[in-house]
Protein backbone atom coordinates (compact mmCIF):
# COMPACT_ATOMS: atom_id res chain seq x y z
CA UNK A 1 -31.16 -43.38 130.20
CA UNK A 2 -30.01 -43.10 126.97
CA UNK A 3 -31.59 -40.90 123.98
CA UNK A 4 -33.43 -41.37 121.03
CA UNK A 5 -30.23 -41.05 118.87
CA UNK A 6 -27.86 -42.80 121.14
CA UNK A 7 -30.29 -46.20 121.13
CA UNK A 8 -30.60 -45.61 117.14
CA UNK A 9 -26.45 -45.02 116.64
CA UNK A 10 -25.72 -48.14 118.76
CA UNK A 11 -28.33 -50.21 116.84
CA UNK A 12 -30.79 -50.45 120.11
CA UNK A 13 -33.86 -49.10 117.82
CA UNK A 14 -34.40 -50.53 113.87
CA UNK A 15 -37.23 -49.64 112.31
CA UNK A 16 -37.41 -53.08 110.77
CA UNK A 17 -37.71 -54.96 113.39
CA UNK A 18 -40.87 -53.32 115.10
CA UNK A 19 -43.60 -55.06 115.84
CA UNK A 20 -46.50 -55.93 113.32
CA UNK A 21 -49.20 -53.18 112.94
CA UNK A 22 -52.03 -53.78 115.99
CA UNK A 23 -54.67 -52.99 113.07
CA UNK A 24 -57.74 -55.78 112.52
CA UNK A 25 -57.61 -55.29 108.99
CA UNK A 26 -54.13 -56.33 109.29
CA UNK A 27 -54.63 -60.12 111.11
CA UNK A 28 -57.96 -60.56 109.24
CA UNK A 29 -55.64 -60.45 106.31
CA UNK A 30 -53.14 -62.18 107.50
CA UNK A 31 -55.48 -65.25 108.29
CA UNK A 32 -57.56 -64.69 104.82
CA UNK A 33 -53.96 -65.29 102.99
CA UNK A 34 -53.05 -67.97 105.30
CA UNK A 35 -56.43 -69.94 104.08
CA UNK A 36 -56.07 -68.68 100.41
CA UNK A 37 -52.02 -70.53 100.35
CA UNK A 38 -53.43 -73.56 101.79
CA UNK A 39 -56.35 -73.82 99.70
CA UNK A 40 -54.18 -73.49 96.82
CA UNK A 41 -51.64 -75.27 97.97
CA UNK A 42 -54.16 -78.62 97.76
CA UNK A 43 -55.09 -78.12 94.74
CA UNK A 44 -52.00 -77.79 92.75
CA UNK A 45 -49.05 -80.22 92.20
CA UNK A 46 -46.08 -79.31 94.97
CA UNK A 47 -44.02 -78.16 91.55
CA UNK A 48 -46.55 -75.89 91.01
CA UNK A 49 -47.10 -74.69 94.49
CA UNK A 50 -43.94 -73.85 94.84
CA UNK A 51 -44.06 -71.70 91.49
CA UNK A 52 -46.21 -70.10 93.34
CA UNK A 53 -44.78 -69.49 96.85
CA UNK A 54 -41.74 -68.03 94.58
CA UNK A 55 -44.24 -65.36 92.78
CA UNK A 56 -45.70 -64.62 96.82
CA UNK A 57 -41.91 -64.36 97.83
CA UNK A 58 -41.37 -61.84 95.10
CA UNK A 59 -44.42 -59.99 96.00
CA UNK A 60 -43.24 -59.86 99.86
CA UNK A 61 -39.57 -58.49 98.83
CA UNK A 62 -41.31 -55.76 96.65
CA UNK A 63 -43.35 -54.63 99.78
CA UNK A 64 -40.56 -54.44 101.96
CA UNK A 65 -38.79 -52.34 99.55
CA UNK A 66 -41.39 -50.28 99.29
CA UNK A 67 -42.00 -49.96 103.24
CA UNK A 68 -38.38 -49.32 103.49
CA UNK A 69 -38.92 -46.26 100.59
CA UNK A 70 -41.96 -44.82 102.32
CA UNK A 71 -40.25 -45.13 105.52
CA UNK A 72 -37.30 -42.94 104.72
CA UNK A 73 -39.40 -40.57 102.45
CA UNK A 74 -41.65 -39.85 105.80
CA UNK A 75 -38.14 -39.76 108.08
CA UNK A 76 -37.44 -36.72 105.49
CA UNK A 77 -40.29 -35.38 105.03
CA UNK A 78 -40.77 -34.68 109.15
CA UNK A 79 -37.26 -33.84 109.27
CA UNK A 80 -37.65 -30.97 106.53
CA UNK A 81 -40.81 -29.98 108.72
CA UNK A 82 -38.49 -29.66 111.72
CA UNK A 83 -35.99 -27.50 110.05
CA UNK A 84 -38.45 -25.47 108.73
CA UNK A 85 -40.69 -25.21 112.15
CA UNK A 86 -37.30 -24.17 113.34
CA UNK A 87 -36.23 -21.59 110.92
CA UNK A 88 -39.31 -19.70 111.83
C-alpha cells in the first residue's frame, strides 16, 4: 500500500477534488441558491440573467481562490506545528 506522500507525489490525492462538505448548512444552501437563480432568472431578460450568472461566476472563482489560500495557510500552519512538536 502506498503512503500518504507517494499517493500525493503521483497525483492519487488532490485536495481539490474532494468531495463536497457532508454539512446541512451546506445543501440547505446549496438548494436556497438554486431557488434564488431560478427565481431570478424568470424575472429578468436572458441578457440580463446572464449579467448576472457572470457576477455569480466571479463570486465562485474568488471563493476558490480563497479555499485554495486557506488551504495552504492551514497545510503550513500544521506543518510548522509538526516541526516544532518535534524540536521539543
Amino acid at each position: 500500500m502506498e503512503t500518504f506522500l507517494e499517493q500525493l507525489y503521483y497525483g492519487k490525492i488532490n485536495p481539490s477534488e474532494r468531495p463536497v462538505p457532508d454539512s446541512p448548512d451546506y445543501f440547505s444552501l446549496n438548494r436556497e441558491i438554486a431557488l434564488e437563480t431560478e427565481q431570478w432568472r424568470k424575472r429578468l431578460p436572458e441578457t440580463e440573467f446572464k449579467q448576472l450568472e457572470r457576477l455569480l461566476d466571479l463570486f465562485d472563482q474568488m471563493i476558490s481562490v480563497q479555499a485554495a489560500s486557506s488551504y495552504m495557510h492551514g497545510f503550513r500552519d500544521g506543518a510548522k506545528l509538526i516541526v516544532e512538536v518535534s524540536m521539543k
